[in-house]
PDB file of N, CA and C in Angstrom:
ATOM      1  N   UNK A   1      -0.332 -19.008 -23.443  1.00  0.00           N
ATOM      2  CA  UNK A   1       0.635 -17.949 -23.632  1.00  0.00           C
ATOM      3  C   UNK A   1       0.142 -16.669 -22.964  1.00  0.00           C
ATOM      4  N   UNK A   2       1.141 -16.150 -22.227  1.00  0.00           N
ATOM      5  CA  UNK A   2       0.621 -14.497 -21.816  1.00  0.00           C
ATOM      6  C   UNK A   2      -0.010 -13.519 -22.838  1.00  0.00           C
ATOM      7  N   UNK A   3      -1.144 -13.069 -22.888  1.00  0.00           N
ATOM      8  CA  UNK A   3      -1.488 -12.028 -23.410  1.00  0.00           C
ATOM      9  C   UNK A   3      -1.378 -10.695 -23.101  1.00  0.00           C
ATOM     10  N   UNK A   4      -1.715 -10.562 -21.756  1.00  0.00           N
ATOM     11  CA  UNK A   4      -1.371  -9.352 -21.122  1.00  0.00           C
ATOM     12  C   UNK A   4      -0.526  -9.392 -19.644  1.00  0.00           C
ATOM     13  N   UNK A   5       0.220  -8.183 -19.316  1.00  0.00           N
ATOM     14  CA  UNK A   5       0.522  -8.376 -17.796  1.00  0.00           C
ATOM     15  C   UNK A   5       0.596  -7.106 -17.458  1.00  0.00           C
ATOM     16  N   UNK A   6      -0.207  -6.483 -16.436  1.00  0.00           N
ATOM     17  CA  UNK A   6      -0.899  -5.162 -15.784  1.00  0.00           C
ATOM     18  C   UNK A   6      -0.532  -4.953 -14.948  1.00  0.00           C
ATOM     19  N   UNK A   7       0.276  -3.938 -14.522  1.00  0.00           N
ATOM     20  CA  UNK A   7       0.431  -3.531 -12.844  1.00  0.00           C
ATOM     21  C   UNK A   7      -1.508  -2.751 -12.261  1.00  0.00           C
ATOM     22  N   UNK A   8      -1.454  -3.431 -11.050  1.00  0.00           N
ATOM     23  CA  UNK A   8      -2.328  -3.295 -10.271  1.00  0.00           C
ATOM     24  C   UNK A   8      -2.690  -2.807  -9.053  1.00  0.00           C
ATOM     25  N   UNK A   9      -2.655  -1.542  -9.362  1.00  0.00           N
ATOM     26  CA  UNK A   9      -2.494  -0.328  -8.658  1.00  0.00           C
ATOM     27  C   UNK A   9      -4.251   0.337  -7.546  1.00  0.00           C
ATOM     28  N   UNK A  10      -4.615  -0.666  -6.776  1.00  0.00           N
ATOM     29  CA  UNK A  10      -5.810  -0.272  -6.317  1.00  0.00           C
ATOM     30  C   UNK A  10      -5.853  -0.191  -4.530  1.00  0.00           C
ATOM     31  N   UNK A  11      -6.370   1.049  -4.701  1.00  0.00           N
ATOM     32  CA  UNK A  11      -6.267   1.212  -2.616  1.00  0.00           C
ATOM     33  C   UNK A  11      -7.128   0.610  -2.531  1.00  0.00           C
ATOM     34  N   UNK A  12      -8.187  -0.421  -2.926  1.00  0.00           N
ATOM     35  CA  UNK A  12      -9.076  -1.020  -1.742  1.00  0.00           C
ATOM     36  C   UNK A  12      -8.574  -2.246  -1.940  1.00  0.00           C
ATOM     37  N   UNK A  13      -7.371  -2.555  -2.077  1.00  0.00           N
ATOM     38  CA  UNK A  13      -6.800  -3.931  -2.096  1.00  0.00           C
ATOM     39  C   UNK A  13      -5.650  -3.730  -1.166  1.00  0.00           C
ATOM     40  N   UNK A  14      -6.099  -4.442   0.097  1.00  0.00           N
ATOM     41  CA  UNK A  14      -5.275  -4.377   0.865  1.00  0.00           C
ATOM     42  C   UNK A  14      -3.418  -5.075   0.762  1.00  0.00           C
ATOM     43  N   UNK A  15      -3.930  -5.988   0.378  1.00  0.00           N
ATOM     44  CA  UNK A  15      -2.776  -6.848   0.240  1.00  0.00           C
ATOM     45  C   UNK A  15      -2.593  -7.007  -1.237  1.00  0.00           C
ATOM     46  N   UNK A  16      -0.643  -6.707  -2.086  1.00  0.00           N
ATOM     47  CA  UNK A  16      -0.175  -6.964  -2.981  1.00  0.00           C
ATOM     48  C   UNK A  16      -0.272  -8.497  -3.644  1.00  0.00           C
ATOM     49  N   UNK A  17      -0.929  -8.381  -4.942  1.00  0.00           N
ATOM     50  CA  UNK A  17      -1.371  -9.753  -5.253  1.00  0.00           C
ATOM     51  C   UNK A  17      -1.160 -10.496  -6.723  1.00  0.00           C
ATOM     52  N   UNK A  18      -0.290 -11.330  -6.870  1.00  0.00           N
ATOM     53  CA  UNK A  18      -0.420 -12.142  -8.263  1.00  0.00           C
ATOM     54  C   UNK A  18      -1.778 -12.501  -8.823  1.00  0.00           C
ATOM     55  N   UNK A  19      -2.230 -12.124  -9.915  1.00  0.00           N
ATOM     56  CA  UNK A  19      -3.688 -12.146 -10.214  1.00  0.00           C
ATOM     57  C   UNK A  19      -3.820 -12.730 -11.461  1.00  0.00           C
ATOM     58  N   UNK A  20      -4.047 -13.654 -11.519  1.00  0.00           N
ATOM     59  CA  UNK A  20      -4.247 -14.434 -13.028  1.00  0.00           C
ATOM     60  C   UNK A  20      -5.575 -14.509 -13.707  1.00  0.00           C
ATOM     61  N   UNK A  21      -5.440 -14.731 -15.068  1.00  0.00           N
ATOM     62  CA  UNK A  21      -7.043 -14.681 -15.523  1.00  0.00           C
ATOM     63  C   UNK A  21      -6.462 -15.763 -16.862  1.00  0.00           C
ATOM     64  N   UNK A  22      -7.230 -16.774 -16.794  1.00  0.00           N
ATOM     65  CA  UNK A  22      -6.226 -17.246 -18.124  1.00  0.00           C
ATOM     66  C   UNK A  22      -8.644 -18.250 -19.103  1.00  0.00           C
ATOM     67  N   UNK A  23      -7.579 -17.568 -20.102  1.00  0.00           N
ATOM     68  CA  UNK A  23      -8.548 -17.808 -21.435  1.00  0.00           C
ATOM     69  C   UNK A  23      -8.337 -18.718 -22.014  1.00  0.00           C
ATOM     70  N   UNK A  24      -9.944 -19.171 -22.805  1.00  0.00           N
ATOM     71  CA  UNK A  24      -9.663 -20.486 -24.249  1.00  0.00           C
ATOM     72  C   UNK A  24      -9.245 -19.204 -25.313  1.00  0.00           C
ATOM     73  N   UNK A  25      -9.232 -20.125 -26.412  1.00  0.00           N
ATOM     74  CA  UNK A  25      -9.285 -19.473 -27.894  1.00  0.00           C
ATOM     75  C   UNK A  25     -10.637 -18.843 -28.245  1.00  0.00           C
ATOM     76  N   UNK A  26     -11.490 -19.134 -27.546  1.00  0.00           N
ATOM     77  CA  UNK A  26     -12.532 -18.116 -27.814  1.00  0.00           C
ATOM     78  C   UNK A  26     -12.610 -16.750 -26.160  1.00  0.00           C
ATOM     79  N   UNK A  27     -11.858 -16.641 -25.640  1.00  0.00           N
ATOM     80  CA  UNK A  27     -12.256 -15.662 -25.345  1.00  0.00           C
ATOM     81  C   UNK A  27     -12.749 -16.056 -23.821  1.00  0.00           C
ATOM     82  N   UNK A  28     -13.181 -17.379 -23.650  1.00  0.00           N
ATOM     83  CA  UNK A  28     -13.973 -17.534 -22.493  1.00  0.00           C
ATOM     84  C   UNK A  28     -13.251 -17.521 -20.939  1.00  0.00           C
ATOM     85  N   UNK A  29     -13.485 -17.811 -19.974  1.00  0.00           N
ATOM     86  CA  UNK A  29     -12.641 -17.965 -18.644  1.00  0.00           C
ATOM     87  C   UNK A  29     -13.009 -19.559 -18.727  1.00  0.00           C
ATOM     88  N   UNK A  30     -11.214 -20.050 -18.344  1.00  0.00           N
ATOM     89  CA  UNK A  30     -11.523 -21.232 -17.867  1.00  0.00           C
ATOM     90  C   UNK A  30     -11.138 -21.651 -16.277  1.00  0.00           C
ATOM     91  N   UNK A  31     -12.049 -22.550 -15.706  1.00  0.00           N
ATOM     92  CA  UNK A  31     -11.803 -22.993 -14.531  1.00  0.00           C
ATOM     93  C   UNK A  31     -10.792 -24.153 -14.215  1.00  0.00           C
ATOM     94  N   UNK A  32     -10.243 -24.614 -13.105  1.00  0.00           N
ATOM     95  CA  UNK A  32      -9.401 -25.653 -12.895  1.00  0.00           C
ATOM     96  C   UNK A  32      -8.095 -25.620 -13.486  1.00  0.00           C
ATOM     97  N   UNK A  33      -7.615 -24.150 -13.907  1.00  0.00           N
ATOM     98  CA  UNK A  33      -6.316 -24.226 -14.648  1.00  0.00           C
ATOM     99  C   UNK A  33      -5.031 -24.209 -13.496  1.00  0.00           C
ATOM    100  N   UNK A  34      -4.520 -25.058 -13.214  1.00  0.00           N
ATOM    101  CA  UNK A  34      -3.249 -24.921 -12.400  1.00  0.00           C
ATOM    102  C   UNK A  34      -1.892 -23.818 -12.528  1.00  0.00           C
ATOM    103  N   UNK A  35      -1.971 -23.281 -11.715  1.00  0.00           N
ATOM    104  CA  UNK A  35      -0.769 -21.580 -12.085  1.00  0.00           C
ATOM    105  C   UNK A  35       0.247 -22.682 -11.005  1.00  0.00           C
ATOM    106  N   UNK A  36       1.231 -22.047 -11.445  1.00  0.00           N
ATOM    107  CA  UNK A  36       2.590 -22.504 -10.785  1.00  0.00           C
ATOM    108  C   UNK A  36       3.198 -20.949  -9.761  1.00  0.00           C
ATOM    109  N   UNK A  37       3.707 -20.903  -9.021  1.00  0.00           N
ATOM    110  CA  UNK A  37       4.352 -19.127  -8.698  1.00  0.00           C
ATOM    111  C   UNK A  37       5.499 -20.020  -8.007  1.00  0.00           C
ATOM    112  N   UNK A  38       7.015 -19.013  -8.677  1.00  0.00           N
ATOM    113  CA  UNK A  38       8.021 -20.050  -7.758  1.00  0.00           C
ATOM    114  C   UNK A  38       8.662 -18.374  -7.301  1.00  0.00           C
ATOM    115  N   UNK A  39       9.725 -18.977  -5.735  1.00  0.00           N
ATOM    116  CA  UNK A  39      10.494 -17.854  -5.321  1.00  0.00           C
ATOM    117  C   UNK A  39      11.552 -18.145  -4.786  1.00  0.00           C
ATOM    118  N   UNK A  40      12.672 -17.383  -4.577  1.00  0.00           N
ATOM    119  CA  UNK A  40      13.570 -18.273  -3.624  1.00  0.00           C
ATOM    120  C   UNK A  40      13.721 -19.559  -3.431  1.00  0.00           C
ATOM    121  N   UNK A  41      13.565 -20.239  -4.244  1.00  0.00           N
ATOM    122  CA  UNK A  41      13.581 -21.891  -3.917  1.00  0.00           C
ATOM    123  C   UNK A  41      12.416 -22.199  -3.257  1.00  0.00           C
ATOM    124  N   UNK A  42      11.213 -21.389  -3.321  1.00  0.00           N
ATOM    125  CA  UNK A  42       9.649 -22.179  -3.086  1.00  0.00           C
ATOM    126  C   UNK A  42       9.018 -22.130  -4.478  1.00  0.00           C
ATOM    127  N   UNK A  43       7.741 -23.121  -4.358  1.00  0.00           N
ATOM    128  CA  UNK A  43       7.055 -23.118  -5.163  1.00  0.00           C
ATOM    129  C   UNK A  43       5.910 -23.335  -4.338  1.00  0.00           C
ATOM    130  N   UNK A  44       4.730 -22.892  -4.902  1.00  0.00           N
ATOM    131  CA  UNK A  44       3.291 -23.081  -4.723  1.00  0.00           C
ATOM    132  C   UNK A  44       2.483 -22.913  -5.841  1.00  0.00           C
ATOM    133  N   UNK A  45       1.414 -24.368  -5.759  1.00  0.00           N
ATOM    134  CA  UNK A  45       0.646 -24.142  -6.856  1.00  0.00           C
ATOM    135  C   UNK A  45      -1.345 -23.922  -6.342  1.00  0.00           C
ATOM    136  N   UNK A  46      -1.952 -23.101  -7.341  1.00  0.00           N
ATOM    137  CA  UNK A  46      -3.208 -22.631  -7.214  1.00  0.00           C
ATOM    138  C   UNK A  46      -4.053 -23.127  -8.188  1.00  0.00           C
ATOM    139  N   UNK A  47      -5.360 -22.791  -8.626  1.00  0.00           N
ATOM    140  CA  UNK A  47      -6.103 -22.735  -9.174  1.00  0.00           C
ATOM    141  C   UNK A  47      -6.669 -21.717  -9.718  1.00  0.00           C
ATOM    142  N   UNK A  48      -7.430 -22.054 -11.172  1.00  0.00           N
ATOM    143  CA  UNK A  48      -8.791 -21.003 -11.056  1.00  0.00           C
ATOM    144  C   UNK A  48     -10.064 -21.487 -10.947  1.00  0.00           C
ATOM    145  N   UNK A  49     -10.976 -19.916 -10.732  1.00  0.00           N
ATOM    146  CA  UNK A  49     -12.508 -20.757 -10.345  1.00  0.00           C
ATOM    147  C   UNK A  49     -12.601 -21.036  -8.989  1.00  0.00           C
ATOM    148  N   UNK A  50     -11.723 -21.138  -8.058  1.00  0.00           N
ATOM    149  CA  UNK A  50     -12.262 -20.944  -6.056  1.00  0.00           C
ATOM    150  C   UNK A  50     -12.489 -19.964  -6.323  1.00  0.00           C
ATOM    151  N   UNK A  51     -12.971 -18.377  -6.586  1.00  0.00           N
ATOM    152  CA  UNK A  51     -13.146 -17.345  -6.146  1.00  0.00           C
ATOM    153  C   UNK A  51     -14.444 -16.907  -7.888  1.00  0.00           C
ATOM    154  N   UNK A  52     -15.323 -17.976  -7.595  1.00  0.00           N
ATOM    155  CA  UNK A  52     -16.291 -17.518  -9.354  1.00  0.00           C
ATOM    156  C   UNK A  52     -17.152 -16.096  -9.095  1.00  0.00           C
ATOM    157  N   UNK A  53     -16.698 -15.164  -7.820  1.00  0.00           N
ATOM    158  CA  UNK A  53     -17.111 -14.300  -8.096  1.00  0.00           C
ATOM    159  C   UNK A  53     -16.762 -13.133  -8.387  1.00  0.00           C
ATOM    160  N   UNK A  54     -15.432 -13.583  -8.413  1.00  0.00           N
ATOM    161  CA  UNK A  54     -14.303 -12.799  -9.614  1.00  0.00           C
ATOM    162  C   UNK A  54     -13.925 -13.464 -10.607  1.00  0.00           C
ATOM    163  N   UNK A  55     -14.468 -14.069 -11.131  1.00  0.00           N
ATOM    164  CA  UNK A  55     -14.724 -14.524 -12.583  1.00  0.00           C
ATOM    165  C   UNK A  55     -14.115 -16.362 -12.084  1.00  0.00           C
ATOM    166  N   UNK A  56     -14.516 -17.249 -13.260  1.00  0.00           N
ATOM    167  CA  UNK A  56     -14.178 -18.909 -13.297  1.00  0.00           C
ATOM    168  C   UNK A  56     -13.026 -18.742 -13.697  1.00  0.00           C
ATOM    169  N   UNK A  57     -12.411 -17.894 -14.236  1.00  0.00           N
ATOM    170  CA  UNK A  57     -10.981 -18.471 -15.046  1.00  0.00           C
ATOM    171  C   UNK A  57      -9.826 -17.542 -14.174  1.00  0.00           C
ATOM    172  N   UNK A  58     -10.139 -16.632 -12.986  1.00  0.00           N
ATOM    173  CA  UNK A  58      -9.373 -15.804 -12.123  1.00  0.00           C
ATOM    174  C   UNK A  58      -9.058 -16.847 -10.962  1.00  0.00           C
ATOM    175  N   UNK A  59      -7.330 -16.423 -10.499  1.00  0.00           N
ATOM    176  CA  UNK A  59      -6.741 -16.980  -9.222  1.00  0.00           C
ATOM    177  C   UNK A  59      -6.074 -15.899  -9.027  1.00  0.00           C
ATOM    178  N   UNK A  60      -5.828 -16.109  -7.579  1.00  0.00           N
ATOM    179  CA  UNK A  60      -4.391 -15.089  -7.032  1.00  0.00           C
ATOM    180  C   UNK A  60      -3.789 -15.618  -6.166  1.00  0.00           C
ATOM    181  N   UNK A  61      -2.776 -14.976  -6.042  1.00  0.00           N
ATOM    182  CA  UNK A  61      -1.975 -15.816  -4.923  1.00  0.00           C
ATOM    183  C   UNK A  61      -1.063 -14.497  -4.349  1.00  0.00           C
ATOM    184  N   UNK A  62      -1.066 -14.070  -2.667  1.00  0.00           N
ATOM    185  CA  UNK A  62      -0.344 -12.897  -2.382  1.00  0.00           C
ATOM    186  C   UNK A  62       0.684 -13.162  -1.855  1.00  0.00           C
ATOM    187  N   UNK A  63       1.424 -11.603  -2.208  1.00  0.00           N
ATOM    188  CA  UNK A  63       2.706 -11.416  -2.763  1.00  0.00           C
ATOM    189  C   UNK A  63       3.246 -10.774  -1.242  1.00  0.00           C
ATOM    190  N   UNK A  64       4.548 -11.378  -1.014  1.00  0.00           N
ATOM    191  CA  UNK A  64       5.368 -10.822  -0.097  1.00  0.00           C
ATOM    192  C   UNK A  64       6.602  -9.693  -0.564  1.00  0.00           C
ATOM    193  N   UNK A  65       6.615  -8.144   0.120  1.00  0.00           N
ATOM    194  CA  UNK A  65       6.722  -7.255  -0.580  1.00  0.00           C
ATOM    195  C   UNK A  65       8.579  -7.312  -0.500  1.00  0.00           C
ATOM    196  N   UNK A  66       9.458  -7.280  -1.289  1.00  0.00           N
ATOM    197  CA  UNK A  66      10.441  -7.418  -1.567  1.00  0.00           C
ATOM    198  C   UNK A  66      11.151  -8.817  -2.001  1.00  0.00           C
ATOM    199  N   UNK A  67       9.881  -9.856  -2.506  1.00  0.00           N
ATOM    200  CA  UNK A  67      10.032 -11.227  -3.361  1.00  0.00           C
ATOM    201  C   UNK A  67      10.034 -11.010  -4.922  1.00  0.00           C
ATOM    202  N   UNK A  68      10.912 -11.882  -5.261  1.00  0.00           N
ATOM    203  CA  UNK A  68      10.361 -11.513  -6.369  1.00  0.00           C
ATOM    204  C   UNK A  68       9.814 -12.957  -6.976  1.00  0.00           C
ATOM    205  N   UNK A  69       8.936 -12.652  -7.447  1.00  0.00           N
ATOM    206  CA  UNK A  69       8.030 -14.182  -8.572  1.00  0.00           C
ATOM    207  C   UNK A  69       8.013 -14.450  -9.913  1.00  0.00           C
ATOM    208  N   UNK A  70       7.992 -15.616 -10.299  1.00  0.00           N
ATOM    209  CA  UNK A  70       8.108 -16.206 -11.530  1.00  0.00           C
ATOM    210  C   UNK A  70       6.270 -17.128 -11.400  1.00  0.00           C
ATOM    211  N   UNK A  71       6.096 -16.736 -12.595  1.00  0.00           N
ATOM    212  CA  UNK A  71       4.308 -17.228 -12.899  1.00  0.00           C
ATOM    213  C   UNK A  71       4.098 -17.951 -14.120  1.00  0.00           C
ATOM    214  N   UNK A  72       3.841 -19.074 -13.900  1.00  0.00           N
ATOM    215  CA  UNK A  72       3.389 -19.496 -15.034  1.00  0.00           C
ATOM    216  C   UNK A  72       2.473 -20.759 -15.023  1.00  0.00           C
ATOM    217  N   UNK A  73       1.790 -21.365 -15.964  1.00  0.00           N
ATOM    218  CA  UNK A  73       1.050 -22.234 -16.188  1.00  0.00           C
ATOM    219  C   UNK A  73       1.185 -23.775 -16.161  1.00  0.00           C
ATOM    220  N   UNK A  74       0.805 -24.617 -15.337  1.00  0.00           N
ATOM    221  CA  UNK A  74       1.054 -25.712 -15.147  1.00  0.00           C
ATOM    222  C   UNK A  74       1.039 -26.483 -16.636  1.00  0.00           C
ATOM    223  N   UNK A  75       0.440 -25.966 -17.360  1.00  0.00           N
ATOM    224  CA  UNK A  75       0.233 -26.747 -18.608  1.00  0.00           C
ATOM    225  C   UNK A  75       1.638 -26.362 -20.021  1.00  0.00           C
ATOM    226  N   UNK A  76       1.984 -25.516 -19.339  1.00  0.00           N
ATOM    227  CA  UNK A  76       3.232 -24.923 -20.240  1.00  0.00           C
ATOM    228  C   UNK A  76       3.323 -23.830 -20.690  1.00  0.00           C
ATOM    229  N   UNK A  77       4.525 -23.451 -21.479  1.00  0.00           N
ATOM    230  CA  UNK A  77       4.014 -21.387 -21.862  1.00  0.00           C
ATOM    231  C   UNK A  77       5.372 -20.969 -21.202  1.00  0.00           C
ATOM    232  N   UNK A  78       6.013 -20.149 -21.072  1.00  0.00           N
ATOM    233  CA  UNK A  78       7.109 -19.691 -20.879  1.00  0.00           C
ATOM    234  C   UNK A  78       6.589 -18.663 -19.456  1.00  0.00           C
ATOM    235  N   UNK A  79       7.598 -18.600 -18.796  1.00  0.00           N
ATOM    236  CA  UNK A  79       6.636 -18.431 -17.154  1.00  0.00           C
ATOM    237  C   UNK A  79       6.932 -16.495 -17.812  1.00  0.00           C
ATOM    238  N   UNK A  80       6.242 -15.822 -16.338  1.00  0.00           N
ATOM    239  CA  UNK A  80       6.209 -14.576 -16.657  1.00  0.00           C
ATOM    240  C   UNK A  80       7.155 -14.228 -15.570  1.00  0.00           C
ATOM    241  N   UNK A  81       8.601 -13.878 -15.318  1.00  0.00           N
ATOM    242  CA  UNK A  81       9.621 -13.552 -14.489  1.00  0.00           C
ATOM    243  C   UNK A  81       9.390 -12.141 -13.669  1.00  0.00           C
ATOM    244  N   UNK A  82      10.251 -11.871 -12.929  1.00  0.00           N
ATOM    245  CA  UNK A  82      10.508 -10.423 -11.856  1.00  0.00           C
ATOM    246  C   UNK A  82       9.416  -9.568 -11.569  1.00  0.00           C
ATOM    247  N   UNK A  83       8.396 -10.853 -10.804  1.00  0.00           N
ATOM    248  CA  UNK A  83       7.236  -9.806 -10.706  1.00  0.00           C
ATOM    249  C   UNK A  83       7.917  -9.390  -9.482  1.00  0.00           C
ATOM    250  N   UNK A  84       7.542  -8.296  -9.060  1.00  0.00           N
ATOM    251  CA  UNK A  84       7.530  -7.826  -7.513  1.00  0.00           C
ATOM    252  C   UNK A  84       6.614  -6.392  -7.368  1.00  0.00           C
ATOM    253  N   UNK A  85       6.142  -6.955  -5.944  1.00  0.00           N
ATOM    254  CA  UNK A  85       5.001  -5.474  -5.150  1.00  0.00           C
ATOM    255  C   UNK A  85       5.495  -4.305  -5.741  1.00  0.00           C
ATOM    256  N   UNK A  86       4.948  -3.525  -5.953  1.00  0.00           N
ATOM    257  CA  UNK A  86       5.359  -2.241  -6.188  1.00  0.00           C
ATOM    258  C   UNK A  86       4.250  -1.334  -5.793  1.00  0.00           C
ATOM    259  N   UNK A  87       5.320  -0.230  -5.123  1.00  0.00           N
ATOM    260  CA  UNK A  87       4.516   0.609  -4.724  1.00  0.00           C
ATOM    261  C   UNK A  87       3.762   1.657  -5.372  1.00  0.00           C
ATOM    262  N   UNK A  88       2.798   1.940  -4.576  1.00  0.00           N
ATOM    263  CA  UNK A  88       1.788   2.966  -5.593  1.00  0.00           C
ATOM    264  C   UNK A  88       1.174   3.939  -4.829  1.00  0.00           C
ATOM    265  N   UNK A  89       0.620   4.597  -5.608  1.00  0.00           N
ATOM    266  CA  UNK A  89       0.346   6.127  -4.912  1.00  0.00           C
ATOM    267  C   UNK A  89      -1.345   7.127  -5.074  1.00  0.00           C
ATOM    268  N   UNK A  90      -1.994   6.895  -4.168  1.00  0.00           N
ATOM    269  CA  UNK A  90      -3.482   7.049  -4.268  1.00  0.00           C
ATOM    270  C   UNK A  90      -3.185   8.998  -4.405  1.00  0.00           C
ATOM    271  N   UNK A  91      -4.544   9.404  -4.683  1.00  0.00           N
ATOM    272  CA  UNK A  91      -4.266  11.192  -5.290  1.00  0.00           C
ATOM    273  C   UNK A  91      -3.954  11.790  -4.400  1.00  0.00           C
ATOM    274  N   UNK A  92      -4.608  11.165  -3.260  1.00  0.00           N
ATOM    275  CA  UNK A  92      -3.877  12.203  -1.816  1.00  0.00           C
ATOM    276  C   UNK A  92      -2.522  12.255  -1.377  1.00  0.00           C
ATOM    277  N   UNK A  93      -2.012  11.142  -2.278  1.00  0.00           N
ATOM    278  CA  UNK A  93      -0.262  11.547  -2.162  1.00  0.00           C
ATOM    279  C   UNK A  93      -0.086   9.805  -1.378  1.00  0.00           C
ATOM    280  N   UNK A  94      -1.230   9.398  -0.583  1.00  0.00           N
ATOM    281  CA  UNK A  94      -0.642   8.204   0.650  1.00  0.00           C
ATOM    282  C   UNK A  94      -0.179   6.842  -0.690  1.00  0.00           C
ATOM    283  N   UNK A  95       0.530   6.046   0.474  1.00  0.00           N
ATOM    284  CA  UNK A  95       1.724   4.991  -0.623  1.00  0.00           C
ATOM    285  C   UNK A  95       0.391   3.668   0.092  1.00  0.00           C
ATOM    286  N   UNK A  96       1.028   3.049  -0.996  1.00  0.00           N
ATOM    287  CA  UNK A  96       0.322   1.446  -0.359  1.00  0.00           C
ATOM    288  C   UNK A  96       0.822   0.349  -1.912  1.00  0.00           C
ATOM    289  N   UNK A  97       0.871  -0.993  -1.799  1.00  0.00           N
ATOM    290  CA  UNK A  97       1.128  -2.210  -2.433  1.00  0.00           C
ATOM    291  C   UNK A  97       0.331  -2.052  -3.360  1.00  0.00           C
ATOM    292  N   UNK A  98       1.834  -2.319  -4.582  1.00  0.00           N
ATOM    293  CA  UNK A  98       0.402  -2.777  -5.843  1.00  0.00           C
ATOM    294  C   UNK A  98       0.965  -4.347  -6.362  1.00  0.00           C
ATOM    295  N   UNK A  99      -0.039  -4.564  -7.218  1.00  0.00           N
ATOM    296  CA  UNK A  99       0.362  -6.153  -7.641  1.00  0.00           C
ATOM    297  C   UNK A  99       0.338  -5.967  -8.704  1.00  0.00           C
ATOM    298  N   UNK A 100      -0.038  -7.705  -9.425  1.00  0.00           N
ATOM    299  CA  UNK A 100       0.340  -7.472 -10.839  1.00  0.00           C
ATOM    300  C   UNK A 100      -1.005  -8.609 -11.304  1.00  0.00           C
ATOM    301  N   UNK A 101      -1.855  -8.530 -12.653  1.00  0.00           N
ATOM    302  CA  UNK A 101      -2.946  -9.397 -12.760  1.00  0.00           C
ATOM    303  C   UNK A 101      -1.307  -9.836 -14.582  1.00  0.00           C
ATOM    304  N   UNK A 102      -2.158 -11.089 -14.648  1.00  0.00           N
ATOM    305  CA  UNK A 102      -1.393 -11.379 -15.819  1.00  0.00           C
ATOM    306  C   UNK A 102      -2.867 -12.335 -16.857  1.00  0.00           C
ATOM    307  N   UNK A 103      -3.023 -11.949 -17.821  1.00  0.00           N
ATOM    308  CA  UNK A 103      -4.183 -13.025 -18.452  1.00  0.00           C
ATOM    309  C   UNK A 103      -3.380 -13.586 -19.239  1.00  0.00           C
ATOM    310  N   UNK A 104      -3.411 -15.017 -19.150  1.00  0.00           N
ATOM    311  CA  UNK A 104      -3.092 -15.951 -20.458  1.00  0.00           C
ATOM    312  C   UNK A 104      -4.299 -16.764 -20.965  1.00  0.00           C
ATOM    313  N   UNK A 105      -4.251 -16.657 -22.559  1.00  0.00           N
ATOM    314  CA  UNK A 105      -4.454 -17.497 -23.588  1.00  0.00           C
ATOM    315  C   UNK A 105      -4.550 -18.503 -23.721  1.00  0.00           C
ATOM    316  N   UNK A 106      -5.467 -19.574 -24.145  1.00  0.00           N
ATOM    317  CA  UNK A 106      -5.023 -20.741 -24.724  1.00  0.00           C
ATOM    318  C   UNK A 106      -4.801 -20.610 -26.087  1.00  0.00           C
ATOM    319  N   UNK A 107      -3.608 -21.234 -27.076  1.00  0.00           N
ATOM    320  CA  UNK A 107      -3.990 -21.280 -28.359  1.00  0.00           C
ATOM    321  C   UNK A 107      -4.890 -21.540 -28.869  1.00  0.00           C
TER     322      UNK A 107
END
C-alpha cells in the first residue's frame, strides 16, 4: 500500500523521475519488487535494487514531461494515478523538471 507520495523538486536531477521506494512491515527496503508504470496505452515494468546505491528497495523510471502515469505494484495495492513532471523553481528564480518518489508498504 502507498504510504507516502512526494513531489521531487531537485536541480541536480536532471531528468523528471518516477521514484519508488517500497518497504516490509518492519521498515526495511526490499529488493526485486516489480513496479508496473502505465501511459497512454503503454506499460513498462522495473525493479528494485539495480541501483543499491540508492538504497535495495529504490527504482525509477523517467518521466516524459506532459505524460501522465499511473504506478503501482506488481504484487497488488491500488495504483497511484495523474502523476505528471512538474515544474519547479530553484532560488535564483531558473525553472527545471520535478518528479515524484512514492514509498509503499508491505502489510
Amino acid at each position: 500500500m502507498l504510504q507516502e507520495q512526494t513531489l521531487v523538486c531537485s536541480p541536480q536531477q536532471t531528468l523528471p523521475l518516477l521514484q519508488v521506494i517500497v518497504l516490509d512491515a518492519a521498515g526495511e527496503q526490499v529488493p526485486g519488487m516489480e513496479v508496473i508504470v502505465t501511459w497512454e496505452g503503454n506499460e513498462e515494468h522495473f525493479f528494485t535494487g539495480l541501483k543499491p546505491e540508492l538504497g535495495i528497495g529504490y527504482a525509477d523510471f523517467e518521466m516524459t514531461v506532459g505524460t501522465g502515469y499511473a504506478l503501482r505494484l506488481a504484487e497488488g495495492g491500488l495504483p497511484v494515478e495523474n502523476l505528471l513532471a512538474m515544474e519547479c523553481a530553484a532560488e535564483e528564480g531558473t525553472r527545471y523538471w520535478g518528479g515524484w518518489m512514492a514509498i509503499f508498504i508491505q502489510p
